[in-house]
N, C-alpha and C. Protein backbone atom coordinates (compact mmCIF):
# COMPACT_ATOMS: atom_id res chain seq x y z
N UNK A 1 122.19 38.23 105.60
CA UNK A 1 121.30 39.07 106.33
C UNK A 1 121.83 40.50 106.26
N UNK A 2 120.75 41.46 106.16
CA UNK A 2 121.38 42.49 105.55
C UNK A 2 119.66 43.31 106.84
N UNK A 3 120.64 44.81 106.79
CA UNK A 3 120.00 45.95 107.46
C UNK A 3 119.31 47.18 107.14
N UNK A 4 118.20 47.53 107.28
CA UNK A 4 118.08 48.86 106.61
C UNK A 4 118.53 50.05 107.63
N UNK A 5 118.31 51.58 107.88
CA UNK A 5 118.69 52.61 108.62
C UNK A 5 117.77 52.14 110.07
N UNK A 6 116.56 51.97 109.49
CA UNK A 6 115.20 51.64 110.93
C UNK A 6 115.64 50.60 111.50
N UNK A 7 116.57 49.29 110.94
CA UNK A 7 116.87 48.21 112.08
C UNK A 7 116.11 47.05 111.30
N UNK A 8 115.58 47.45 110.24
CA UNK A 8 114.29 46.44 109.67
C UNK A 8 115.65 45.22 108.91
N UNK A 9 115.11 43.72 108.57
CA UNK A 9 116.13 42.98 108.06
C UNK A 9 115.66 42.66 107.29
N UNK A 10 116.68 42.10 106.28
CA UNK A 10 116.24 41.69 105.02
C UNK A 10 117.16 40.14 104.94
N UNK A 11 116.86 39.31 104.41
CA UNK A 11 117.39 38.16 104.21
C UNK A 11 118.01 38.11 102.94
N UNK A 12 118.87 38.24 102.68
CA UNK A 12 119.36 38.08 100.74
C UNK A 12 119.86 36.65 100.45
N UNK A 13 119.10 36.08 99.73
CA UNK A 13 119.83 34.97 98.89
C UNK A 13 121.01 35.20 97.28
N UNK A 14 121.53 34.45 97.19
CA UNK A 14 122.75 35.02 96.28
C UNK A 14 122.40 33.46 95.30
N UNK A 15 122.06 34.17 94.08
CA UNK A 15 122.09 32.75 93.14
C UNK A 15 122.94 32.86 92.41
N UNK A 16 123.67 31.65 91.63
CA UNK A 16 125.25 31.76 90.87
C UNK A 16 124.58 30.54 89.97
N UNK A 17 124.49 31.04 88.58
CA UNK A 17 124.40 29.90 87.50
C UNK A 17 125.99 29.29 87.50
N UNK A 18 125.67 28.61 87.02
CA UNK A 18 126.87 27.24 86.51
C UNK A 18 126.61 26.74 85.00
N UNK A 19 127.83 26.58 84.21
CA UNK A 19 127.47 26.01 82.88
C UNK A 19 128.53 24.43 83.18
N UNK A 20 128.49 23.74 82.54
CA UNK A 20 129.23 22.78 82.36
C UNK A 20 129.95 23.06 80.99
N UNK A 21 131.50 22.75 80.80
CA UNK A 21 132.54 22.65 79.69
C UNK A 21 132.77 21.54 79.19
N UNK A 22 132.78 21.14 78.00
CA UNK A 22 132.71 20.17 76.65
C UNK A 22 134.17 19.64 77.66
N UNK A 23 134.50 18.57 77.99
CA UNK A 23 135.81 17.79 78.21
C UNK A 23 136.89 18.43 77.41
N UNK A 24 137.07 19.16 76.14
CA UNK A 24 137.79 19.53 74.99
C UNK A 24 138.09 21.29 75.93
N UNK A 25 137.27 21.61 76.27
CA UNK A 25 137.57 23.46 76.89
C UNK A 25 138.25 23.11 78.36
N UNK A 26 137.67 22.51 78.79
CA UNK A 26 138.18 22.61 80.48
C UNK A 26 137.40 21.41 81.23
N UNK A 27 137.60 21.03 82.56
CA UNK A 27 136.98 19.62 83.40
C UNK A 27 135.98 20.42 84.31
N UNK A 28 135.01 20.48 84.35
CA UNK A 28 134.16 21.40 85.36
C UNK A 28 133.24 21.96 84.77
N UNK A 29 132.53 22.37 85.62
CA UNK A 29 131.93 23.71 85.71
C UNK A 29 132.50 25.06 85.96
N UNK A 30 131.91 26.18 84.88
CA UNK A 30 132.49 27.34 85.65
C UNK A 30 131.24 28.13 86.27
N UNK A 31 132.05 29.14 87.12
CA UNK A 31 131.04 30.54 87.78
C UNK A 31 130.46 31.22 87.18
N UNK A 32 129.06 31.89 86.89
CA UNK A 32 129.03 32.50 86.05
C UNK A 32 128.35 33.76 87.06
N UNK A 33 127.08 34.36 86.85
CA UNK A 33 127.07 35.98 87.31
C UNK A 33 126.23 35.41 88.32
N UNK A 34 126.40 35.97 89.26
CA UNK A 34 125.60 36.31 90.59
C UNK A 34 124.16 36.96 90.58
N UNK A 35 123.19 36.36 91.00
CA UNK A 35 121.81 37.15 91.00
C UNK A 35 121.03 37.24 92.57
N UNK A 36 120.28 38.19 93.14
CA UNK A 36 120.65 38.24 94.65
C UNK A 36 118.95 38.53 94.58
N UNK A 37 118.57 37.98 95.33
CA UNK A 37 116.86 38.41 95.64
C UNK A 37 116.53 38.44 97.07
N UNK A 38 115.93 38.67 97.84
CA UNK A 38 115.27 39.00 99.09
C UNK A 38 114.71 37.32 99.15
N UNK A 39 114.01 37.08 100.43
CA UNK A 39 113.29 35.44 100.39
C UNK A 39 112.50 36.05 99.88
N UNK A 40 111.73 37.59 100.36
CA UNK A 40 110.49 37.69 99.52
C UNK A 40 110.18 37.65 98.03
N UNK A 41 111.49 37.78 97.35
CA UNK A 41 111.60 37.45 95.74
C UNK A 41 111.70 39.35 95.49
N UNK A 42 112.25 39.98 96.25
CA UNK A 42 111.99 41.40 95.87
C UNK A 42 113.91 41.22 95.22
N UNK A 43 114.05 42.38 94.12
CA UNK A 43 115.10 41.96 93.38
C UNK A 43 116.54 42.90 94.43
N UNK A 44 117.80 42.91 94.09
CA UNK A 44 118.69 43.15 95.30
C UNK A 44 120.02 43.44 94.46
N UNK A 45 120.35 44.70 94.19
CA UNK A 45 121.41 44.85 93.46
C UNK A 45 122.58 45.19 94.44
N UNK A 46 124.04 44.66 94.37
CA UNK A 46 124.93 44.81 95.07
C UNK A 46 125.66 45.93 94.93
N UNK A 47 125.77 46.50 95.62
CA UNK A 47 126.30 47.85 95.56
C UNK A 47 127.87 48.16 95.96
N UNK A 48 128.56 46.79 96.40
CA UNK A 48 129.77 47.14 97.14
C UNK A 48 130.28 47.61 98.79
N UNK A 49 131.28 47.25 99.02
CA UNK A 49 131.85 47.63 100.27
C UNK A 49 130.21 47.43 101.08
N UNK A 50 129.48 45.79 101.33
CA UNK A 50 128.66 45.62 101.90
C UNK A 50 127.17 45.92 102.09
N UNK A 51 127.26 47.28 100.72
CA UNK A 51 125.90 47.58 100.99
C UNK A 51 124.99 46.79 99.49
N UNK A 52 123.70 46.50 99.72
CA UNK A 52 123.10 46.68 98.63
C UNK A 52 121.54 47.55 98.21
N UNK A 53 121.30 47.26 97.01
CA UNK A 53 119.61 48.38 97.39
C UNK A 53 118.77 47.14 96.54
N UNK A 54 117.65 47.45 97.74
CA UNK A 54 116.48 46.35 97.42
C UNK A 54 115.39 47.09 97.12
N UNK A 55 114.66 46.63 95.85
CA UNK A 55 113.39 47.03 95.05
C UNK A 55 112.37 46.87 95.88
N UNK A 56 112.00 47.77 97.02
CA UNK A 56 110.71 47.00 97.23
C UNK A 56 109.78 47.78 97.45
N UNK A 57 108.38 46.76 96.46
CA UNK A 57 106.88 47.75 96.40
C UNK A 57 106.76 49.00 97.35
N UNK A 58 106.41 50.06 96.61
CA UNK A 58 106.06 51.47 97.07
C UNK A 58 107.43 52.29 97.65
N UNK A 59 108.47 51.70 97.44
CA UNK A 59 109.68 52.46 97.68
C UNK A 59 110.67 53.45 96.84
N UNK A 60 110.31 54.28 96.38
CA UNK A 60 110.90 54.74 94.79
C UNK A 60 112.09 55.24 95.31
N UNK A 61 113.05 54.33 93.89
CA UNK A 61 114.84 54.17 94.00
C UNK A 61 114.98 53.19 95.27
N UNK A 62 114.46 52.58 95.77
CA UNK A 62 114.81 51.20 96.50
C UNK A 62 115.24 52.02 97.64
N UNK A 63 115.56 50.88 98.54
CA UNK A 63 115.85 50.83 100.04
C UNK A 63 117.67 50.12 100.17
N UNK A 64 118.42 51.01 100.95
CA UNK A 64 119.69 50.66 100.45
C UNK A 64 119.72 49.72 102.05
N UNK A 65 120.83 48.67 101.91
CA UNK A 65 120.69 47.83 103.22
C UNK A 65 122.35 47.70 102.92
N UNK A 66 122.47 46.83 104.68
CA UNK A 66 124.05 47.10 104.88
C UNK A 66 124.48 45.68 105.32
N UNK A 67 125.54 45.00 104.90
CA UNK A 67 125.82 43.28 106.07
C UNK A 67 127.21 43.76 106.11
N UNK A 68 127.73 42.73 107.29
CA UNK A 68 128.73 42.88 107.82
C UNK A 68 129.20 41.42 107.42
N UNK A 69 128.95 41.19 106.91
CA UNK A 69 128.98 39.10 106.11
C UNK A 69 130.67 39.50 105.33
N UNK A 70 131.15 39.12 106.13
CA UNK A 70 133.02 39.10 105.57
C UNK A 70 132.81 38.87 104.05
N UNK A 71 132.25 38.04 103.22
CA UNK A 71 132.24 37.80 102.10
C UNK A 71 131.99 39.17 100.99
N UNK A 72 131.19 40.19 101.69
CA UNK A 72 130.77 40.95 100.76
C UNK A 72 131.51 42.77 101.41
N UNK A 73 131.59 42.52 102.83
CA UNK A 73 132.64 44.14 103.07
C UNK A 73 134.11 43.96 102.23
C-alpha cells in the first residue's frame, strides 16, 4: 500500500517470474525481475528509498507514491 501527496492510496502488487534449472545448473528455481502494477493494472515503476511512480490515465509523467512497507524503505 502505497500514498500519493492528497492522501489518495494505491495498492501495488509486486510480480516475480521464476524459471526452473536443468538438475545439471542448480536444484530450484531462481528469482528473476520484479514487475509491480496497481490492482487497477495501471503500470508502477520503483523508484527507491520507498517511493514509486504510477502511470495513471490523464496524468503526464505519472503520480509518484510513497510506503513505509520495511521491505522497500
Amino acid at each position: 500500500m502505497a500514498f500519493d501527496d492528497q492522501g489518495r492510496e494505491y495498492m501495488i502488487d509486486m510480480f516475480i517470474s521464476t524459471r526452473e534449472l536443468s538438475e545439471m545448473q542448480h536444484a530450484g528455481a531462481t528469482r528473476g525481475t520484479s514487475v509491480f502494477r496497481t490492482r487497477a493494472g495501471h503500470d508502477v515503476t520503483y523508484l527507491g528509498n520507498g517511493e514509486f511512480m504510477v502511470m495513471v490515465p490523464g496524468e503526464e509523467g505519472g503520480v509518484t507514491v510513497r510506503t513505509d512497507d520495511s521491505e522497500f524503505v
